[in-house]
N, C-alpha and C. Protein backbone atom coordinates (compact mmCIF):
# COMPACT_ATOMS: atom_id res chain seq x y z
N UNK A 1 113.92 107.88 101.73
CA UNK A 1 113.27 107.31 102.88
C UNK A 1 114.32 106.95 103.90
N UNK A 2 113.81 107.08 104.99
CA UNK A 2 114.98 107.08 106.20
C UNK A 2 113.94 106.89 107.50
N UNK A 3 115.08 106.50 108.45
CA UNK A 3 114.38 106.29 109.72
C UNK A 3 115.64 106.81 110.97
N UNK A 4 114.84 107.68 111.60
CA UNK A 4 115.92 107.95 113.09
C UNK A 4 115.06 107.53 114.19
N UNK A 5 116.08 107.61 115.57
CA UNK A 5 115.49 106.95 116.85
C UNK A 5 116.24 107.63 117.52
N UNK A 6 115.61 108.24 118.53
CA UNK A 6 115.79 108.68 119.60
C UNK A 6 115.65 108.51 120.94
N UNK A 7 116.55 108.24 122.01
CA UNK A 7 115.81 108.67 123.29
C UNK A 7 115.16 109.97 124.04
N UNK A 8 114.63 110.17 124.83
CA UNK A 8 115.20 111.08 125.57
C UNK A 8 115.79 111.20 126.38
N UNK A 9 116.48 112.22 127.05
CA UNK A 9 117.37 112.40 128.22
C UNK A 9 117.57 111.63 129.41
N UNK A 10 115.78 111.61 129.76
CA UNK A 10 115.04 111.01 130.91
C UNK A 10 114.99 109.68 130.66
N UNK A 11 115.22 109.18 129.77
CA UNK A 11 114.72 107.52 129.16
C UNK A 11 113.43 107.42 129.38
N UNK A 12 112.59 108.14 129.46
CA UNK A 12 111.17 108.18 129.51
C UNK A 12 110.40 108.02 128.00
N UNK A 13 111.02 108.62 126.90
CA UNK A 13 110.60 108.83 125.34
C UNK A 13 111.09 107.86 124.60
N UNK A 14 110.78 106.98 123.91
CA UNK A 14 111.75 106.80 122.90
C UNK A 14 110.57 107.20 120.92
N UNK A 15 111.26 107.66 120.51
CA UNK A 15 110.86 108.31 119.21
C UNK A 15 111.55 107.67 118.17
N UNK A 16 110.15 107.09 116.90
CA UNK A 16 111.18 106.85 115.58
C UNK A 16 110.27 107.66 114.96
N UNK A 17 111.43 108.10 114.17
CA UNK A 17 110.92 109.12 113.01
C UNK A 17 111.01 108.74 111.73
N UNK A 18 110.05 108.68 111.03
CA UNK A 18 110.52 108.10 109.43
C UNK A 18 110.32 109.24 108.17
N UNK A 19 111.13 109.43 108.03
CA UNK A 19 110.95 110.26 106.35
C UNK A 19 111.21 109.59 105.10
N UNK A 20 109.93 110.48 104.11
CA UNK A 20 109.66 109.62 103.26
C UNK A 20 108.81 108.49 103.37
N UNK A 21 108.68 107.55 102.24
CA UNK A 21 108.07 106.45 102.56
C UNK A 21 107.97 105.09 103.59
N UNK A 22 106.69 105.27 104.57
CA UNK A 22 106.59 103.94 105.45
C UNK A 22 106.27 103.04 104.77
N UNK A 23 107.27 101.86 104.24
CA UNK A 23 106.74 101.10 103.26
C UNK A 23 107.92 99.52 103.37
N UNK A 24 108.10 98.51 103.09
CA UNK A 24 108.49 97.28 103.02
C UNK A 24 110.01 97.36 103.16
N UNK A 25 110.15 98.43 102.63
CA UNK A 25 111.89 98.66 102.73
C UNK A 25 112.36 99.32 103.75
N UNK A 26 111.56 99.21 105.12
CA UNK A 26 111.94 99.68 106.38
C UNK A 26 111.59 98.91 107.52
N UNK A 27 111.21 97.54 106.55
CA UNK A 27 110.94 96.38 107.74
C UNK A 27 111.92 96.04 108.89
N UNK A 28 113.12 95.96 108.13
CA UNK A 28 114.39 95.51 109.26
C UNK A 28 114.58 96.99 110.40
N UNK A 29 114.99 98.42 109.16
CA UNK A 29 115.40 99.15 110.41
C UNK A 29 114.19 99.44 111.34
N UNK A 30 112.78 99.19 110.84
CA UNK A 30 111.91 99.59 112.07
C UNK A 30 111.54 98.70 112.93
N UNK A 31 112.15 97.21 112.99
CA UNK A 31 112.20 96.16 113.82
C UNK A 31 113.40 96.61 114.79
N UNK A 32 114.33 97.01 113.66
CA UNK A 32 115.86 97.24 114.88
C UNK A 32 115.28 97.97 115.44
N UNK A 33 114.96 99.46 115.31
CA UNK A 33 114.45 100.21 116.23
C UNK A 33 113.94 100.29 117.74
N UNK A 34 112.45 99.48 117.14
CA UNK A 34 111.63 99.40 118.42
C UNK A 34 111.99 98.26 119.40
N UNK A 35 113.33 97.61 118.79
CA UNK A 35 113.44 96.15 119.60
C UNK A 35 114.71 96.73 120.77
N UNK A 36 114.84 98.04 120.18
CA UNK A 36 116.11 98.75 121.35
C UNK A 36 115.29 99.68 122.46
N UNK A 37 113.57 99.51 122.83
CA UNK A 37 112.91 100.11 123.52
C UNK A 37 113.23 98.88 124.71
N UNK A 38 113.55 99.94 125.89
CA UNK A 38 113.55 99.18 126.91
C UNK A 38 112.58 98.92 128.20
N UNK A 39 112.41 98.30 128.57
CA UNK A 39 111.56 97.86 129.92
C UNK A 39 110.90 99.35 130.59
N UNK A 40 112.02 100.22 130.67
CA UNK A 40 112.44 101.31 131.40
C UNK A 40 111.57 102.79 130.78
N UNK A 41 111.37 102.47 129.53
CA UNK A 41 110.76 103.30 128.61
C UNK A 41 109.55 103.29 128.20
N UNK A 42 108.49 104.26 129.35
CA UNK A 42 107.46 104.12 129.48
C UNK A 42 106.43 104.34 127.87
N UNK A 43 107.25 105.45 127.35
CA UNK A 43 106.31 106.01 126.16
C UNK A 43 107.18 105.56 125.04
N UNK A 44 106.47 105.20 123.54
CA UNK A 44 107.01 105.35 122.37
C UNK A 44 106.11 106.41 121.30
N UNK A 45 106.90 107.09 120.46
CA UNK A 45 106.37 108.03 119.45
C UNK A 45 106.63 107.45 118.40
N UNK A 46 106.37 107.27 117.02
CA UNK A 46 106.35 106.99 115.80
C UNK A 46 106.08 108.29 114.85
N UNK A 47 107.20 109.22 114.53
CA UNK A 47 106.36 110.77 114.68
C UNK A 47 106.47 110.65 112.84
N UNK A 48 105.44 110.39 112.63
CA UNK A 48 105.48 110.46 110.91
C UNK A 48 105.33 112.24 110.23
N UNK A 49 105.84 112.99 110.68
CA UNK A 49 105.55 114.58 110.39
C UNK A 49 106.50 114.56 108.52
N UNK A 50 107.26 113.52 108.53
CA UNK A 50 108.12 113.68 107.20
C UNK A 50 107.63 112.58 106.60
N UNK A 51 106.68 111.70 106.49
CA UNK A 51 106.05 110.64 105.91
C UNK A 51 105.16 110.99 104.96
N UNK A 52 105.61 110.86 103.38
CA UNK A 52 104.78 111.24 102.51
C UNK A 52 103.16 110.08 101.78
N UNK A 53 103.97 108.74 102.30
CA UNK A 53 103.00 107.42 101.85
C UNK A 53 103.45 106.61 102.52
N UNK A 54 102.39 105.65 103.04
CA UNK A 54 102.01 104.60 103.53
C UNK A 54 101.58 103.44 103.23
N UNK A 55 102.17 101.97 103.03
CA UNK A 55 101.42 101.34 102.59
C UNK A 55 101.06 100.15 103.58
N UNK A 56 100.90 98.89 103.18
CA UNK A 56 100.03 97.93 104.09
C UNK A 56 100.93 97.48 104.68
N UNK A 57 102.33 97.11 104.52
CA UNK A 57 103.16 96.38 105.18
C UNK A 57 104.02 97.86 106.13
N UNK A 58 103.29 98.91 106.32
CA UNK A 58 103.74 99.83 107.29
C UNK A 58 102.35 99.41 108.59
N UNK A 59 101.33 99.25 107.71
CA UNK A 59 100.37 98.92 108.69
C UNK A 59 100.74 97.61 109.88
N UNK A 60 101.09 96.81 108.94
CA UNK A 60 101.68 95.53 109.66
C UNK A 60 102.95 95.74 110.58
N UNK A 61 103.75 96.52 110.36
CA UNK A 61 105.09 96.83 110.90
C UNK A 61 104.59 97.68 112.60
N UNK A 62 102.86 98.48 112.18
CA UNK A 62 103.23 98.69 113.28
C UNK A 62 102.07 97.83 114.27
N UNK A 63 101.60 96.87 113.70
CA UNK A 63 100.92 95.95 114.43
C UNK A 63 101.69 95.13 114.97
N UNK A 64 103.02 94.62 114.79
CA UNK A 64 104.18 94.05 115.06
C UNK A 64 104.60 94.62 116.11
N UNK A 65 105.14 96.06 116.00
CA UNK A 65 105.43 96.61 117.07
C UNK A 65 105.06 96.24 118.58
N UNK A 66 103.45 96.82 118.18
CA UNK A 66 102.68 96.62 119.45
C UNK A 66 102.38 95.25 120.24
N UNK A 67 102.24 94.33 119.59
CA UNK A 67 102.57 92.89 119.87
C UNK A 67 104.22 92.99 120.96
N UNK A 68 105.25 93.02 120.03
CA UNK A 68 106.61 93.01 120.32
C UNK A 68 106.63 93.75 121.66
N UNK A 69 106.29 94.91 122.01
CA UNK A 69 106.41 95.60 123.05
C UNK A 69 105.18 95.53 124.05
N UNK A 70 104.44 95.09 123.40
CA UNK A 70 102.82 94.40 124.85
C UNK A 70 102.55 95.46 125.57
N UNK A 71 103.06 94.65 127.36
CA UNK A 71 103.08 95.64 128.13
C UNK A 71 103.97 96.17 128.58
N UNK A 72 105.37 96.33 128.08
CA UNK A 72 106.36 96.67 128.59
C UNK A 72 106.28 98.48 128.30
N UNK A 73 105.20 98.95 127.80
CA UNK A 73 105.07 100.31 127.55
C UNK A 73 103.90 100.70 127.86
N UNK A 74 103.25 102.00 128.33
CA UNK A 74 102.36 102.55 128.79
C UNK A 74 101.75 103.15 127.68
N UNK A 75 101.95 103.50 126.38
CA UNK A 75 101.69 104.15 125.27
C UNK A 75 102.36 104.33 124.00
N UNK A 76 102.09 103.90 123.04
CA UNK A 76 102.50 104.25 121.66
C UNK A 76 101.35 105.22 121.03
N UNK A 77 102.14 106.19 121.07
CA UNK A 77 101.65 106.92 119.68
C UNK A 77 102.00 107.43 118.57
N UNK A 78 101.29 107.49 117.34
CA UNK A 78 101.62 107.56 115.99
C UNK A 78 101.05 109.47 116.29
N UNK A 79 102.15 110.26 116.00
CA UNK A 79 102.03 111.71 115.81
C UNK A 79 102.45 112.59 114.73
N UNK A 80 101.87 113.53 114.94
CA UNK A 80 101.99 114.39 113.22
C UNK A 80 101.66 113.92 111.84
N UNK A 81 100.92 112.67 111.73
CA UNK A 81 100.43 112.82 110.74
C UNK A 81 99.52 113.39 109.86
N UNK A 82 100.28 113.64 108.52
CA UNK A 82 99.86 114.34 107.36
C UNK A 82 97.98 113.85 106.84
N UNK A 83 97.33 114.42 106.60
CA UNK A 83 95.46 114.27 106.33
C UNK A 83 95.90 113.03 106.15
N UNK A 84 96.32 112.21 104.66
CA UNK A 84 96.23 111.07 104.13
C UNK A 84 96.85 110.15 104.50
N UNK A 85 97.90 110.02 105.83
CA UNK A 85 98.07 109.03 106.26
C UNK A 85 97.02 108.94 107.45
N UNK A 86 96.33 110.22 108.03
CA UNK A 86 95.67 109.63 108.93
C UNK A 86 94.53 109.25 108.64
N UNK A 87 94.10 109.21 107.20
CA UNK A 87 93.38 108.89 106.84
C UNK A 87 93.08 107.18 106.47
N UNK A 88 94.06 106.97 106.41
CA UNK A 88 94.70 105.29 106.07
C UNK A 88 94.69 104.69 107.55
N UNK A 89 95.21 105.59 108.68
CA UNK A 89 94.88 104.90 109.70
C UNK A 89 93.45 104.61 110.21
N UNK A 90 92.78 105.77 110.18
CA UNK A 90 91.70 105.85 110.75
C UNK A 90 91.10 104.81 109.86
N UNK A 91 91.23 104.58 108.36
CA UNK A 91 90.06 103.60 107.83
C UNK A 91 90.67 102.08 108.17
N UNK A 92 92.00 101.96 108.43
CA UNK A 92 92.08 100.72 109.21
C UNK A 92 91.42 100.65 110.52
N UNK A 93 91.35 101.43 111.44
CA UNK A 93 90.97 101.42 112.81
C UNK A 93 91.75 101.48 113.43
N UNK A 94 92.83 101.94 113.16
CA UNK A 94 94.13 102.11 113.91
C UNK A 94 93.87 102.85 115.38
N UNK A 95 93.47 103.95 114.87
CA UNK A 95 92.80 104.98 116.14
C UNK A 95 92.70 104.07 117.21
N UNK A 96 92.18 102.51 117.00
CA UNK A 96 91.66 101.81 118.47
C UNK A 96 92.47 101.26 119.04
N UNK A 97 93.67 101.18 118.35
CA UNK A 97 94.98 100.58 118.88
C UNK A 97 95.75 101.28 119.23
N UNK A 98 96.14 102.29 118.55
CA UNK A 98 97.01 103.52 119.08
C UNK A 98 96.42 104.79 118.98
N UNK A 99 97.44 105.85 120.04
CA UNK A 99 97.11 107.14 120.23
C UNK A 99 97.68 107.91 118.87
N UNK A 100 96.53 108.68 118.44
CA UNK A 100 96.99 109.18 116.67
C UNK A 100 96.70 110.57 116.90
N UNK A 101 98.33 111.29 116.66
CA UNK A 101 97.74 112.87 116.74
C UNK A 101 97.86 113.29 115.60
């Protein structure tokens, strides 16, 4: 399990990517992460395409997020997820909070 972050070029993107498990043992680096999104950085991605399981304190991590960053962003979305995590989102209701591709 791992986590990367990216900008883009434009400072328009910023992207975390997690592989492997979204789960309790990525509380700190996915706080560091999103707490290095700046004012300036309209969009965030959370691109789970390498995320095999999910559990509740990923749910919380990214309810945190969105709190943490309010309105200083125009959009978070959770992308590429695999059937069964979007399946975990959707039965939370995630869908109503964030953009889920």
């Amino acid at each position: 399990m791992s986590l990367n972050k990216s900008l883009s070029p434009d400072g328009k993107l910023f992207t975390i990517q997690i592989k492997g498990k979204f789960d309790f043992n990525l509380v700190q680096a996915f706080r560091t992460a999103y707490s290095e999104v700046g004012n300036e950085t309209p969009k965030v991605v959370v691109d789970l395409r390498e995320t095999d399981y999910m559990d509740s304190s990923a749910l919380g991590m990214l309810l945190n997020m969105k709190k943490f960053l309010g309105e200083s962003v125009t959009s978070i979305q959770i992308a590429n997820c695999r059937p069964q995590i979007k399946k975990i989102l959707q039965i939370s209701r995630f869908d109503k909070k964030f953009d889920i591709d």
